[in-house]
C-alpha atoms as a PDB file:
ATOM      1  CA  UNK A   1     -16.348  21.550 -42.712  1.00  0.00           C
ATOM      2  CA  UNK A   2     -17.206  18.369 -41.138  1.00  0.00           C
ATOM      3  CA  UNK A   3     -20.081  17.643 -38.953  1.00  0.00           C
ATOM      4  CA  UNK A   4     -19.125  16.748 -35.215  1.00  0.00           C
ATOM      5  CA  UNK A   5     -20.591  13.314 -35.908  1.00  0.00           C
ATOM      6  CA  UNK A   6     -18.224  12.925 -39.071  1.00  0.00           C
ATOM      7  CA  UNK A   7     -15.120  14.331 -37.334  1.00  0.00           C
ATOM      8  CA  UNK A   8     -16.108  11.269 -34.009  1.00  0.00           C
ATOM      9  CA  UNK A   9     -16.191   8.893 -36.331  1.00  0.00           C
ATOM     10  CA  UNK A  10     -12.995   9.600 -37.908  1.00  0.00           C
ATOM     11  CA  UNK A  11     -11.502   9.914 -34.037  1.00  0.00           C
ATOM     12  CA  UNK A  12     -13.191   6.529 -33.149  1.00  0.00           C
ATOM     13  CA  UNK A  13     -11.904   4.731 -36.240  1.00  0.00           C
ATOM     14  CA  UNK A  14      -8.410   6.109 -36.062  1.00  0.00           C
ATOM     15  CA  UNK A  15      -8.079   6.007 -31.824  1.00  0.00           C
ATOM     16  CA  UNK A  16     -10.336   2.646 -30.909  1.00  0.00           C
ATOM     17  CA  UNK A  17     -10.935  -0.440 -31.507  1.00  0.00           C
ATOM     18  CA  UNK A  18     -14.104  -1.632 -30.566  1.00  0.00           C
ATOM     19  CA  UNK A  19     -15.204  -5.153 -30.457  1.00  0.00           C
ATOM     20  CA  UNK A  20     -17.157  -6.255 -33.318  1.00  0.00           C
ATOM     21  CA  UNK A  21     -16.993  -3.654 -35.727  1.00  0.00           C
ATOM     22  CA  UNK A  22     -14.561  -3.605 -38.437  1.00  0.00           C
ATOM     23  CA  UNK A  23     -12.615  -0.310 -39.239  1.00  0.00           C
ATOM     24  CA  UNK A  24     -14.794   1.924 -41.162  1.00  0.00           C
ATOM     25  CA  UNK A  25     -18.564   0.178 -40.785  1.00  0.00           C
ATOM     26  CA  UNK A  26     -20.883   2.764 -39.909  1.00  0.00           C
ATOM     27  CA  UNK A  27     -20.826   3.792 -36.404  1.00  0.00           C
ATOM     28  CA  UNK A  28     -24.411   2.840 -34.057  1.00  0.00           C
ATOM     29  CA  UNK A  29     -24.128   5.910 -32.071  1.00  0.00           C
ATOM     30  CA  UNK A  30     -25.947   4.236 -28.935  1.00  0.00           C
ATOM     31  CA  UNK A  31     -23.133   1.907 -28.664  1.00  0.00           C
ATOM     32  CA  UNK A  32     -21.538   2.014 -25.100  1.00  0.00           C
ATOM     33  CA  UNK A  33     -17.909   2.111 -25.632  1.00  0.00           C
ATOM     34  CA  UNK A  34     -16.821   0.511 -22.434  1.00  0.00           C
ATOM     35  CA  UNK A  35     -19.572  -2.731 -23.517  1.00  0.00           C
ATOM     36  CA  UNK A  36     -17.577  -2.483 -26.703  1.00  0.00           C
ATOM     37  CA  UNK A  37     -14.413  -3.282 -25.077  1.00  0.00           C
ATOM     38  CA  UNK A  38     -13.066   0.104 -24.559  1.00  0.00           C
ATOM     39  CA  UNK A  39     -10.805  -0.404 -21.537  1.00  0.00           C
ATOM     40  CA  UNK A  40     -11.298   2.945 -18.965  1.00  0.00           C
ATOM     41  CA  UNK A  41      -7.799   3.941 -19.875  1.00  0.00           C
ATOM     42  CA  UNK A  42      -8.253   4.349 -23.315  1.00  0.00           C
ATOM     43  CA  UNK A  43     -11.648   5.877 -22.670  1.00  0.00           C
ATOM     44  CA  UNK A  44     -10.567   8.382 -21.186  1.00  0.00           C
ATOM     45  CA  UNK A  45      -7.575   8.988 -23.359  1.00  0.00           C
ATOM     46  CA  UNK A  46     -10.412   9.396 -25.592  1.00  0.00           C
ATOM     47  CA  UNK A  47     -12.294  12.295 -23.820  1.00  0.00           C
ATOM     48  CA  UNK A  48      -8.847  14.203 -23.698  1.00  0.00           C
ATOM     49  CA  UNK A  49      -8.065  13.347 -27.408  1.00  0.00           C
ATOM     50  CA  UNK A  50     -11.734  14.826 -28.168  1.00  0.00           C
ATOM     51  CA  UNK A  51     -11.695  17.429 -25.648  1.00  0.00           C
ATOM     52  CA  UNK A  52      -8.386  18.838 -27.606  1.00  0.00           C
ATOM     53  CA  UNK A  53      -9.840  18.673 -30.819  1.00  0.00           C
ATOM     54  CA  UNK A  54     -13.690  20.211 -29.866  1.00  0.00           C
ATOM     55  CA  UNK A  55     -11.801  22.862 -27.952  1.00  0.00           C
ATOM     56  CA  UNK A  56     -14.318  21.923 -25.142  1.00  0.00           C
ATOM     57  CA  UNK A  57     -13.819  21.201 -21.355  1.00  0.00           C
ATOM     58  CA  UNK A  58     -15.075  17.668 -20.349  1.00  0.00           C
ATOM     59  CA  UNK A  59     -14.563  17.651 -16.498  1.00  0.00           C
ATOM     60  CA  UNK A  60     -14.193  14.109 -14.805  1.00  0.00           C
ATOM     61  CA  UNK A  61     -18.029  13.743 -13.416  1.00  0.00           C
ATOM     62  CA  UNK A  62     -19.254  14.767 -17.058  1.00  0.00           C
ATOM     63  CA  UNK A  63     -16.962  11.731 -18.620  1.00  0.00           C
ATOM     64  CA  UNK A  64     -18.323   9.196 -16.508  1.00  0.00           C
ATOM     65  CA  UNK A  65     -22.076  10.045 -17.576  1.00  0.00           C
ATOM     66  CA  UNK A  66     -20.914  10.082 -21.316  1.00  0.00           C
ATOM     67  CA  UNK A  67     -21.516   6.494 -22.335  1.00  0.00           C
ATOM     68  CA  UNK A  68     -21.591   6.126 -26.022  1.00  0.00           C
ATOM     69  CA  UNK A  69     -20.479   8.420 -29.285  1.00  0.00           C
ATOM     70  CA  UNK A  70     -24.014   9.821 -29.697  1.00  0.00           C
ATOM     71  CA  UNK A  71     -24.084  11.143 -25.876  1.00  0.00           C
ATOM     72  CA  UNK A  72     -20.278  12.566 -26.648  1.00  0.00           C
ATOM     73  CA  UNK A  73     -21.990  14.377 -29.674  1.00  0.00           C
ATOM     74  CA  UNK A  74     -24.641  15.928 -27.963  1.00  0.00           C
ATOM     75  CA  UNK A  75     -22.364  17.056 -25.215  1.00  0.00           C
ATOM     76  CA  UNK A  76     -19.441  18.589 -27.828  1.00  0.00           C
ATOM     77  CA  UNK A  77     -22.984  20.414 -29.418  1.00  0.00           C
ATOM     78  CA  UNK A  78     -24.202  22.200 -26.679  1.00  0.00           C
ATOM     79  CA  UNK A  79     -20.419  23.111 -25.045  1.00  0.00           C
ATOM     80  CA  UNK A  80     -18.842  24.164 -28.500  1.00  0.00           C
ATOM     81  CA  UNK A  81     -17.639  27.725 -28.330  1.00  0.00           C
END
């Protein structure tokens, strides 16, 4: 099974584009999406699309404090079922 890191990565690449990095170059984790051109829309788009597929509840307040794929990962980790 893939790691939640693998399985965001695959999300990112296949849901966002984010300015600067060409489809499958590693992810930095410490990017902050909406820096990387990720318009609030889609961002949150996002957080449903990964909500779905964690099986996790990401309430409104959490989503705004979740700035880049390696907070989202340590969120998913300690609210996975």
């Amino acid at each position: 099974m893939a790691s939640i890191e693998e399985r965001l990565r695959q999300l990112v690449d296949e849901n966002l584009e984010l300015d600067g990095r060409p489809l499958g170059r590693p992810l930095d984790m410490t990017t902050n999406l909406i820096a990387a051109g990720v318009s609030s829309i889609d961002a949150i788009a996002f957080m449903r699309l990964v909500a779905k597929t964690f099986s996790v509840t990401i309430p409104p307040e959490e989503c705004s404090k979740i700035r880049s794929v390696g907070m989202l990962i340590e969120y998913i980790d300690s609210h996975i079922e």
